[in-house]
C-alpha atoms as a PDB file:
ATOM      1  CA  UNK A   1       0.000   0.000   0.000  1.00  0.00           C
ATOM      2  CA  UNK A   2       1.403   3.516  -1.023  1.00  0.00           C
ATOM      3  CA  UNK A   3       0.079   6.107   0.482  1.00  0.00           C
ATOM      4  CA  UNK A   4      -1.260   9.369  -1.978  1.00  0.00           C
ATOM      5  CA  UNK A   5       0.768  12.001   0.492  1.00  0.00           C
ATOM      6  CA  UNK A   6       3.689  10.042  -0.395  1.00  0.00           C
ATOM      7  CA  UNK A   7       3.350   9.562  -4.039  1.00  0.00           C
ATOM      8  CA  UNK A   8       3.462  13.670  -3.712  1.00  0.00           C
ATOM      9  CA  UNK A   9       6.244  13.947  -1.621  1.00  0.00           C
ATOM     10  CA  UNK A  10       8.385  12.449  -3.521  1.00  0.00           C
ATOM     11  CA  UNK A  11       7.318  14.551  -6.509  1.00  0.00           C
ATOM     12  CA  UNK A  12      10.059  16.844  -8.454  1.00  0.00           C
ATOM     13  CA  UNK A  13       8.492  20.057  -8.699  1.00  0.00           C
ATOM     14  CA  UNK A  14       9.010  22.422 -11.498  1.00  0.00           C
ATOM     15  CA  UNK A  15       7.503  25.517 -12.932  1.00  0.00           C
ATOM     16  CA  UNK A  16       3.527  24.372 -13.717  1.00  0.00           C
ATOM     17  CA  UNK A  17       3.644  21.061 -12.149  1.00  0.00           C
ATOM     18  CA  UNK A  18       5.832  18.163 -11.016  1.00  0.00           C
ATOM     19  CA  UNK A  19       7.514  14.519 -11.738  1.00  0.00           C
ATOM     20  CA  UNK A  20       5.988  11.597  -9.747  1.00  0.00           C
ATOM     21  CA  UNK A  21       5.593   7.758 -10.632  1.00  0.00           C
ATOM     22  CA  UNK A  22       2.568   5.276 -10.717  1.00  0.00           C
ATOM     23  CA  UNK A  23       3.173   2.899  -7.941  1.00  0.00           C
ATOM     24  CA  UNK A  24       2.478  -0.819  -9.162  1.00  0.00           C
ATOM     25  CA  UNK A  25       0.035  -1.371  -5.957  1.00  0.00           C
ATOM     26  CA  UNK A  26      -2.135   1.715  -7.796  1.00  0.00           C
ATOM     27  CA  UNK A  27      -2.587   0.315 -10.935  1.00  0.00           C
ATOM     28  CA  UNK A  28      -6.155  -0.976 -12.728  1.00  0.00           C
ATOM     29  CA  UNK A  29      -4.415  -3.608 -15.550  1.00  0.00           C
ATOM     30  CA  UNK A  30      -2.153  -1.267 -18.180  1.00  0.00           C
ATOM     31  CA  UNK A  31      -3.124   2.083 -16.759  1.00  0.00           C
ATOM     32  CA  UNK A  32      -3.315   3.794 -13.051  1.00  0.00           C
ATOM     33  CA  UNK A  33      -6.525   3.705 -10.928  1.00  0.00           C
ATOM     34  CA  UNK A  34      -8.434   7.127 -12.682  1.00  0.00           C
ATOM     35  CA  UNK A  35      -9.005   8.356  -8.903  1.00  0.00           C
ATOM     36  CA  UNK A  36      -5.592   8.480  -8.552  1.00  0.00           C
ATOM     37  CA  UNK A  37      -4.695  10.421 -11.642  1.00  0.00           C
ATOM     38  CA  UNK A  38      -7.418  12.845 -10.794  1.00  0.00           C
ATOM     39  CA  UNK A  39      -6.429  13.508  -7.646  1.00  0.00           C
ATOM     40  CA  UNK A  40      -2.495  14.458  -8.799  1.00  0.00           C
ATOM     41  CA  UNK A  41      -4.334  16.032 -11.758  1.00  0.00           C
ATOM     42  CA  UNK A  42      -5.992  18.230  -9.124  1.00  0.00           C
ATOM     43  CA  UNK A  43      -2.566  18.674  -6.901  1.00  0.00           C
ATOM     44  CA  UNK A  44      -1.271  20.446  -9.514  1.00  0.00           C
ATOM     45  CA  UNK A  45      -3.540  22.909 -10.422  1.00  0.00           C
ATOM     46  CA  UNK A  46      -4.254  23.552  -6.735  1.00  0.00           C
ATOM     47  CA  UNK A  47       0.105  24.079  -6.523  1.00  0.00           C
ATOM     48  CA  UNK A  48      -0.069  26.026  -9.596  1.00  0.00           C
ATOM     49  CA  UNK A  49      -2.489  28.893  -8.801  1.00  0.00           C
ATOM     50  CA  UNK A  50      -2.700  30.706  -5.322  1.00  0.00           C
ATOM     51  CA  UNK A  51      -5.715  31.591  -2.580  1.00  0.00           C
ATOM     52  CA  UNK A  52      -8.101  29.325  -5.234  1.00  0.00           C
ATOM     53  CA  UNK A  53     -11.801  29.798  -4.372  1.00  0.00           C
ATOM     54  CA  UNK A  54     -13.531  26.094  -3.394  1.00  0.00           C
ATOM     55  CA  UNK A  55     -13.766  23.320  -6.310  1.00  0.00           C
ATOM     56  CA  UNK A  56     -17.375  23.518  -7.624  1.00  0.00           C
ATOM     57  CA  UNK A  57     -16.711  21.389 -10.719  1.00  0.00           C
ATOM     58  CA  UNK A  58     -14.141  18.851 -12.402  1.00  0.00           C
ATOM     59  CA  UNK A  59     -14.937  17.015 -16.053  1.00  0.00           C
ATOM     60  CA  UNK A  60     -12.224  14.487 -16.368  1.00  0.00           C
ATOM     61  CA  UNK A  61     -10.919  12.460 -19.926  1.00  0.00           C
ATOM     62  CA  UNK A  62      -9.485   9.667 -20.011  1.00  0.00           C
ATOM     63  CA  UNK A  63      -7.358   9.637 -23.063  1.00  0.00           C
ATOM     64  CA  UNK A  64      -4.813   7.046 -23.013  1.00  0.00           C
ATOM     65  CA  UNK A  65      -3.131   4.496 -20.322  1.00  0.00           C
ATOM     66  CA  UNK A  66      -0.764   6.075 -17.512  1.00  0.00           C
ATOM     67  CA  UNK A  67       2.123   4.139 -16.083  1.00  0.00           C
ATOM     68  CA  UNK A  68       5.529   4.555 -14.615  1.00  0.00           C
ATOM     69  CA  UNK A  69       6.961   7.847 -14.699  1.00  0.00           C
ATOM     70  CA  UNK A  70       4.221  10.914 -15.145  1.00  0.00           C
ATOM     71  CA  UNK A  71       4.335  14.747 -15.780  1.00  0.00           C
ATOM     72  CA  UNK A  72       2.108  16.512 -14.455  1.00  0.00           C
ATOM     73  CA  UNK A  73       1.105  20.361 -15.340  1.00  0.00           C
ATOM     74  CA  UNK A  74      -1.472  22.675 -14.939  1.00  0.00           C
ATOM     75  CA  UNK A  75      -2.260  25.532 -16.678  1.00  0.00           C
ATOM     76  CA  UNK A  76      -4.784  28.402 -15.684  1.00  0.00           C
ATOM     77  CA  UNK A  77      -7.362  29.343 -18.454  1.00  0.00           C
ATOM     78  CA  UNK A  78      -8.779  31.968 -16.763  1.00  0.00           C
ATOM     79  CA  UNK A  79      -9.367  33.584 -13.434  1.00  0.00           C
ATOM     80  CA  UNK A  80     -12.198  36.405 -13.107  1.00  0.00           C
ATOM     81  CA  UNK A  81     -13.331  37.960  -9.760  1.00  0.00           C
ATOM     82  CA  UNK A  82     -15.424  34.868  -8.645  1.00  0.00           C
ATOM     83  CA  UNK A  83     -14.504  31.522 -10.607  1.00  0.00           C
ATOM     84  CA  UNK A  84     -11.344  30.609 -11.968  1.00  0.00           C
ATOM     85  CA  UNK A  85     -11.161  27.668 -14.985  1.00  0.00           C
ATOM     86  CA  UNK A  86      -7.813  25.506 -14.662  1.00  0.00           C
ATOM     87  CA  UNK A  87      -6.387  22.949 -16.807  1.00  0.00           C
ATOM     88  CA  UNK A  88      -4.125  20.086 -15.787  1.00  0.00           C
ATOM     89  CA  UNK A  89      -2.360  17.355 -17.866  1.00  0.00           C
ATOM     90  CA  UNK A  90      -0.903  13.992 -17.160  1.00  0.00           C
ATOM     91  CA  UNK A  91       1.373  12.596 -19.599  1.00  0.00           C
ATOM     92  CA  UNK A  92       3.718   8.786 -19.545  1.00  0.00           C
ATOM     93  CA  UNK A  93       5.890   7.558 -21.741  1.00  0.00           C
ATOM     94  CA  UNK A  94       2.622   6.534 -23.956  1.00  0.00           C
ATOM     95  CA  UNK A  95       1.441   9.592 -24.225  1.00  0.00           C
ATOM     96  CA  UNK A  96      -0.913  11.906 -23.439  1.00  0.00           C
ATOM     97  CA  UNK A  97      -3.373   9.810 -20.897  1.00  0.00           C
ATOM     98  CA  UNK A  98      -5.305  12.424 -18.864  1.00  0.00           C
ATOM     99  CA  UNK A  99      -6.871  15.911 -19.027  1.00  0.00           C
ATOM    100  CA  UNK A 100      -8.687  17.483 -16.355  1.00  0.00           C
ATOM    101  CA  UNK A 101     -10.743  21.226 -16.514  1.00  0.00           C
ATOM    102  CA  UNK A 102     -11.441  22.356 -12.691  1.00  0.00           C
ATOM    103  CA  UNK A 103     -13.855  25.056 -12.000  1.00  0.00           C
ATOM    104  CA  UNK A 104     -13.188  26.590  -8.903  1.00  0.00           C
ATOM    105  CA  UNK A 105     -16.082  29.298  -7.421  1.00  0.00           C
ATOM    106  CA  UNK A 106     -16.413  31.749  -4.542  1.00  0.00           C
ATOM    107  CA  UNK A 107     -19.758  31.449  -2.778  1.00  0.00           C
ATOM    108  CA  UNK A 108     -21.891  34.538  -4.063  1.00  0.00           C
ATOM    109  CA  UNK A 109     -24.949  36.283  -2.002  1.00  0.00           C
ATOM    110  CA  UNK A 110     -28.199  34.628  -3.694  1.00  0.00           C
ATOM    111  CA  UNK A 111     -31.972  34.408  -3.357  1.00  0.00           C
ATOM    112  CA  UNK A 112     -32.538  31.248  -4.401  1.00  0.00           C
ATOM    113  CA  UNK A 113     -32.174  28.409  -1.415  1.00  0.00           C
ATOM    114  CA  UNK A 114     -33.156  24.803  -2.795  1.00  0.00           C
ATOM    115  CA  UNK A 115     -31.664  21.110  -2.016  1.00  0.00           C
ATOM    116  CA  UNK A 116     -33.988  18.214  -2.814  1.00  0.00           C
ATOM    117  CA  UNK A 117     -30.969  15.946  -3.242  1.00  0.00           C
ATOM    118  CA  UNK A 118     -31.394  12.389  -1.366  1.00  0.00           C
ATOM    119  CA  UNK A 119     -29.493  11.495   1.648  1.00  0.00           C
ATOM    120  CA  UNK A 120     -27.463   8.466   2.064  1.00  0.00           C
ATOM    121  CA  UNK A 121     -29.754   5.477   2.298  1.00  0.00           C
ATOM    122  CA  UNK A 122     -28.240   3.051   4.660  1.00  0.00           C
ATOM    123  CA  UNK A 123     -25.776   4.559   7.683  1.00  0.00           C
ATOM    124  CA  UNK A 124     -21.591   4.052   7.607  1.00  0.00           C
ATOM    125  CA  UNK A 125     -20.549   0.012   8.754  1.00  0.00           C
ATOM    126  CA  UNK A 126     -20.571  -0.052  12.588  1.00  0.00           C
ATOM    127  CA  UNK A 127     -16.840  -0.416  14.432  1.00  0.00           C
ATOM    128  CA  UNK A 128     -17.343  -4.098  14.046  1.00  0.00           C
ATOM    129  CA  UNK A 129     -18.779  -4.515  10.554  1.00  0.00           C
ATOM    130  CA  UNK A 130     -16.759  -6.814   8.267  1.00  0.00           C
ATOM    131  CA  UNK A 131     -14.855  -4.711   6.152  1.00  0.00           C
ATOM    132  CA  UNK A 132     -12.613  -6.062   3.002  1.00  0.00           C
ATOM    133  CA  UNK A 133     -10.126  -4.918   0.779  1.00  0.00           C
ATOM    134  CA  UNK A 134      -8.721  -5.406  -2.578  1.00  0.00           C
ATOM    135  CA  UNK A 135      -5.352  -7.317  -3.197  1.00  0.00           C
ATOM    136  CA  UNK A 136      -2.004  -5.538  -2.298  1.00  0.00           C
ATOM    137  CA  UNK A 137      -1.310  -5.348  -6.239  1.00  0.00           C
ATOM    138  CA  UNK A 138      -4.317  -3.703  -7.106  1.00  0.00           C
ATOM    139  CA  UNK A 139      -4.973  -0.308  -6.874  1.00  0.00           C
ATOM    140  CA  UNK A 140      -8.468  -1.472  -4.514  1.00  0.00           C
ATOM    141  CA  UNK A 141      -6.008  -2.522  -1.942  1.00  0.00           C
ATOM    142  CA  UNK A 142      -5.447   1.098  -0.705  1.00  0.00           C
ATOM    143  CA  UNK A 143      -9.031   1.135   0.346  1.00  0.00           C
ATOM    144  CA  UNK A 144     -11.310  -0.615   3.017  1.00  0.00           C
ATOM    145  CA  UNK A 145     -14.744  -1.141   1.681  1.00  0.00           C
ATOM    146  CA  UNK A 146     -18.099  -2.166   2.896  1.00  0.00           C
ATOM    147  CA  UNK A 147     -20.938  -3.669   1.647  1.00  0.00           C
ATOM    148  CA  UNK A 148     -24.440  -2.573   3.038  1.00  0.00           C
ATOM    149  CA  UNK A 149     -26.109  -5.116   0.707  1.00  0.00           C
ATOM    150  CA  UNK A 150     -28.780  -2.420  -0.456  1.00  0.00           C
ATOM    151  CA  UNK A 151     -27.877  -2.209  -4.339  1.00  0.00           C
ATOM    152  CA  UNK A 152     -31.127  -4.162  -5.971  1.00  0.00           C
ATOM    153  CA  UNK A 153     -30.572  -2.924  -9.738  1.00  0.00           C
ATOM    154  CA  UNK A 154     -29.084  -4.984 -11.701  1.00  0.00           C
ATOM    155  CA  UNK A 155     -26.496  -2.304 -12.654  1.00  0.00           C
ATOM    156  CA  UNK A 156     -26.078  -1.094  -9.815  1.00  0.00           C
ATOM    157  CA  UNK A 157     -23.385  -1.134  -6.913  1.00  0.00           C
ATOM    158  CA  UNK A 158     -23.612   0.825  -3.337  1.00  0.00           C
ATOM    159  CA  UNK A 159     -20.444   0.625  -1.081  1.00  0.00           C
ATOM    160  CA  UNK A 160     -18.992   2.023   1.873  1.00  0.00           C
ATOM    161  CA  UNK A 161     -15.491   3.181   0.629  1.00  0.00           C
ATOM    162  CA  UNK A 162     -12.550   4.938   2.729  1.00  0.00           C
ATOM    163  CA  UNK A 163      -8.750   5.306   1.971  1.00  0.00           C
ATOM    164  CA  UNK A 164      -6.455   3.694   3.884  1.00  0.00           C
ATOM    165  CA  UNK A 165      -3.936   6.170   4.148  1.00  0.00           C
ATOM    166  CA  UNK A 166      -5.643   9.521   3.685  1.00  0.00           C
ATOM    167  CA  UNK A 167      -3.504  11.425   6.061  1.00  0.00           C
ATOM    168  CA  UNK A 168      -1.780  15.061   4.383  1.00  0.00           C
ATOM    169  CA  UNK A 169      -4.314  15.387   1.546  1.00  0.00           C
ATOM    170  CA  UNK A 170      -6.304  17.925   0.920  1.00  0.00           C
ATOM    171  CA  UNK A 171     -10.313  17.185   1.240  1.00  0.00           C
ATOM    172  CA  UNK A 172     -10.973  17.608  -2.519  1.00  0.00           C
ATOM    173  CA  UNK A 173      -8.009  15.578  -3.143  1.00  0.00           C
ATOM    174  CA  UNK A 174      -9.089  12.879  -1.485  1.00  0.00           C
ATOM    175  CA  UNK A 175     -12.415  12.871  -2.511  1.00  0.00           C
ATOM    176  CA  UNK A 176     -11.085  12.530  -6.097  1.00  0.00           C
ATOM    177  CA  UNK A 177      -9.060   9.675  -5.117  1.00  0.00           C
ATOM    178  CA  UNK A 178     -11.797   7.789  -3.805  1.00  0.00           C
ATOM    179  CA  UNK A 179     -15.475   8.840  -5.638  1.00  0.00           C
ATOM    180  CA  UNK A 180     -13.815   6.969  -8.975  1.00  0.00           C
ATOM    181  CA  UNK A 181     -12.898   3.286  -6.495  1.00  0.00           C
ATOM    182  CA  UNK A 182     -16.403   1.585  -7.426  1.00  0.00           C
ATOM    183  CA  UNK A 183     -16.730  -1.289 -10.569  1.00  0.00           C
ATOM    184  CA  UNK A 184     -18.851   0.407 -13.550  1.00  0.00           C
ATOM    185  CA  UNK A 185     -22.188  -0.112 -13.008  1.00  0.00           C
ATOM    186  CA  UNK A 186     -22.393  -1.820 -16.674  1.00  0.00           C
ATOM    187  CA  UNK A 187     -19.964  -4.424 -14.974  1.00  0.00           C
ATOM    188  CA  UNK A 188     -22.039  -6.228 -12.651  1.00  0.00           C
ATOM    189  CA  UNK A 189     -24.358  -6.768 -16.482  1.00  0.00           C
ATOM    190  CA  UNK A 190     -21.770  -8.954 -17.528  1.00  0.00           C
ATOM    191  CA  UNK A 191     -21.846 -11.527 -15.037  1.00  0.00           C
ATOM    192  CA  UNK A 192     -18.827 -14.580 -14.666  1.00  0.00           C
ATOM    193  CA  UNK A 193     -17.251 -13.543 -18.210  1.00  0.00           C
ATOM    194  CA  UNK A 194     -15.677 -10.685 -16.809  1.00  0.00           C
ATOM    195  CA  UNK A 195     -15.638  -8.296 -19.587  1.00  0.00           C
ATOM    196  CA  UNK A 196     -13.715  -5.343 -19.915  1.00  0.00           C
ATOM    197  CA  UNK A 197     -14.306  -2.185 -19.498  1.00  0.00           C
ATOM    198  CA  UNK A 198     -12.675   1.497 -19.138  1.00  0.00           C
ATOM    199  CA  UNK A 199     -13.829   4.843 -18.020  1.00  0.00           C
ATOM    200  CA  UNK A 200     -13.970   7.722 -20.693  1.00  0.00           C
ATOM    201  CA  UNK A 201     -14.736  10.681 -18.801  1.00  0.00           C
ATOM    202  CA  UNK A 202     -16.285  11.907 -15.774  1.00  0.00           C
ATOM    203  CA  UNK A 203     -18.000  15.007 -14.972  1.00  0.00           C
ATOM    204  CA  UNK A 204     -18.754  15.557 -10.993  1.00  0.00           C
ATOM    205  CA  UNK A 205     -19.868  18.078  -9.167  1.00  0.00           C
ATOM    206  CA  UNK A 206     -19.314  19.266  -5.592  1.00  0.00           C
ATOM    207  CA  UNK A 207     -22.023  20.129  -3.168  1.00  0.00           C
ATOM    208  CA  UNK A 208     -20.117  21.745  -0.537  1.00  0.00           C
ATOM    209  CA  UNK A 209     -17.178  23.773  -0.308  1.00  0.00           C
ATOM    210  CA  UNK A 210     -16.010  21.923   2.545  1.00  0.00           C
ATOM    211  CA  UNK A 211     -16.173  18.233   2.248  1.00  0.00           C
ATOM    212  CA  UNK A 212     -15.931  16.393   5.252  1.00  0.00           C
ATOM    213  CA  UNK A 213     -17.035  12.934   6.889  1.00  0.00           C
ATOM    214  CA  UNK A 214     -16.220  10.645   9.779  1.00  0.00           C
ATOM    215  CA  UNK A 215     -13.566   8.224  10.263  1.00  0.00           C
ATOM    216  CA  UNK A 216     -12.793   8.761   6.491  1.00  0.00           C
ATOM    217  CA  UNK A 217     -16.116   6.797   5.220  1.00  0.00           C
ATOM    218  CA  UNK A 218     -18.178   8.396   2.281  1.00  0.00           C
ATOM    219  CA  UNK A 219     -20.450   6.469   0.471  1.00  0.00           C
ATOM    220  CA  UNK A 220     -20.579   5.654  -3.056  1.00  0.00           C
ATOM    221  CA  UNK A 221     -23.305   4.592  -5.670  1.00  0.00           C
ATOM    222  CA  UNK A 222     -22.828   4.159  -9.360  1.00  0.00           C
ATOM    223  CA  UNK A 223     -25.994   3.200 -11.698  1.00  0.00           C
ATOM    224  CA  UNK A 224     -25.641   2.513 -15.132  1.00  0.00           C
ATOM    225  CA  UNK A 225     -29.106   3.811 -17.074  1.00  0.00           C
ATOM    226  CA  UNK A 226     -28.161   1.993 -20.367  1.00  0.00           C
ATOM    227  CA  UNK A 227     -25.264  -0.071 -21.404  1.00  0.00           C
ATOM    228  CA  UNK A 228     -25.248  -1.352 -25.093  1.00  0.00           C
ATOM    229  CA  UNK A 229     -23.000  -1.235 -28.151  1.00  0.00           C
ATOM    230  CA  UNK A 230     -19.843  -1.152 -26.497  1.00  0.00           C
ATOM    231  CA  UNK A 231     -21.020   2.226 -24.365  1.00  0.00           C
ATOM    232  CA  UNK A 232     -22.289   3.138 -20.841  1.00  0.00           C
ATOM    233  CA  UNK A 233     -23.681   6.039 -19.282  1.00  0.00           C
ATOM    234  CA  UNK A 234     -23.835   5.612 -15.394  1.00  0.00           C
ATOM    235  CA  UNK A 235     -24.631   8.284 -12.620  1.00  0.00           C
ATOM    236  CA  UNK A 236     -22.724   8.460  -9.765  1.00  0.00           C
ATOM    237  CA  UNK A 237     -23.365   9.798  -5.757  1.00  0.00           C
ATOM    238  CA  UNK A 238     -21.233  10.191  -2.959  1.00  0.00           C
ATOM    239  CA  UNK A 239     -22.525  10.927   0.647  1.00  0.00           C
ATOM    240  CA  UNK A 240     -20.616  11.708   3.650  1.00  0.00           C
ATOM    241  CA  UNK A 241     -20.797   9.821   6.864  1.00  0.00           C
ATOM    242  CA  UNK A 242     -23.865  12.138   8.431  1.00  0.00           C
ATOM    243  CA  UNK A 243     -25.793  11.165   5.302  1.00  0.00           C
ATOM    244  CA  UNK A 244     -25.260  14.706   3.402  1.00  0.00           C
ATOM    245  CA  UNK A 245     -24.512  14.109  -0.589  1.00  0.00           C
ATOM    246  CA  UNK A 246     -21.038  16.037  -1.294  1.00  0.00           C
ATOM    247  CA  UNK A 247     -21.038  15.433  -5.207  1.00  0.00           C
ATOM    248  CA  UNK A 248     -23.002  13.955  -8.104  1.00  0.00           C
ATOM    249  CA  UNK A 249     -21.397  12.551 -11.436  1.00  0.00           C
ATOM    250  CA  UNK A 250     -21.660  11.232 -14.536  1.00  0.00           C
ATOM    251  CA  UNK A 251     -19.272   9.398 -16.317  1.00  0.00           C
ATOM    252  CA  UNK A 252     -19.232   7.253 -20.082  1.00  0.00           C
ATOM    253  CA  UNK A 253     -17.909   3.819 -19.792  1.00  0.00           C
ATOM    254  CA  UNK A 254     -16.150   1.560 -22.775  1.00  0.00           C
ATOM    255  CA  UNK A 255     -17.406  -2.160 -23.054  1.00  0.00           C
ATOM    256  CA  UNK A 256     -15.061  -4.413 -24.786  1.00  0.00           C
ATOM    257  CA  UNK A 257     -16.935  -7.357 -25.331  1.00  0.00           C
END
């Protein structure tokens, strides 16, 4: 298990970004756990620009597979008085495999006062709940998960998720690294053949300014609407430990087979 704070401290910094590696115990088959590039992606931009106002908004590609040695590098688009637009880039020996756009926004004196979004459904796993992990070699092995057993679609998956090492990181940064740790929702369609599939994107939004939970649980849930011809669209939730929802996504999901 690597710890994220360390993958960062033993970054090379330069002008617009920095130098790090893809540990082997982060990796998803040929390419690096898309949490995990996110949340460097968002290290950077959060290193490149001062006195940012909160993350409201991050839409994600994944372009190609990311392994070994990375660069990372943001780049601001544009700042005004209340939102700022930045740009961040990973890049391996194979290429260009990630770019990120992060919207970051000041709160701003409004009128309007509405939240009809749903609470968490079932409450965090108890001090003695049975909790599993993924295998040291996997990128799911930096996480404890558990399983409520409250996901009836047949798309559909609902876990428990924390890191395991989560100390140093800032909130959004962690939140990254963990809101992407769930199967596709597609994948639970294919049954024992174990078909492959890959993330394309994924737009999510933040709730709060100031995401926090307890004990470092949030909970996730990822429903795939449709799933044919090789494509997925799924939505995505993730609730802290009080029940509140701190961001909803979407994301577009490759079938091979």
């Amino acid at each position: 298990m690597t710890p994220i704070a360390d993958i960062l401290a033993a970054a090379a910094r330069h002008e617009g970004g920095f130098r790090t590696a893809i540990p082997a115990d982060w990796m998803q088959g040929r390419t690096a756990f898309g949490g995990l590039s996110a949340a460097l992606a968002l290290q950077a931009a959060l290193e490149h620009e001062p006195d940012l106002p909160p993350l409201r908004s991050a839409q994600i590609a994944f372009i190609g597979p990311l392994a070994g040695a990375v660069e990372v590098t943001a780049t601001k688009l544009r700042r005004g008085r209340n939102a700022a637009f930045l740009q961040s880039d990973l890049v391996s020996e194979a290429g260009l495999g990630l770019r990120a756009t992060f919207v970051f926004m000041a709160e701003l004196p409004s009128t309007i006062a509405h939240d009809e979004a749903p609470r968490a459904p079932i409450a965090p796993p108890a001090p003695d709940a049975q909790l599993y992990t993924g295998p040291e070699t996997f990128f799911t092995g930096n996480f404890n998960f558990w399983d409520p057993g409250a996901a009836p679609g047949p798309a559909e998956w609902l876990r428990w998720a924390r890191l395991r090492a989560r100390d140093g990181l800032d909130p959004m940064v962690e939140l990254l690294a963990i809101g992407d740790a769930l199967p596709p929702g597609a994948f639970k369609l294919a049954g024992e053949r174990q078909t492959p599939l890959s993330s394309l994107n994924w737009q999510i939004n933040f709730l709060t300014p100031a995401p926090a939970t307890r004990d470092g649980w949030w909970l996730l849930a990822a429903q795939a609407d449709t799933a044919h011809h090789g494509y997925s669209s799924q939505r995505m939730t993730i609730w802290n430990a009080a029940g509140d929802p701190v961001a909803e996504a979407m994301q577009g999901v490759a079938i091979f087979g």
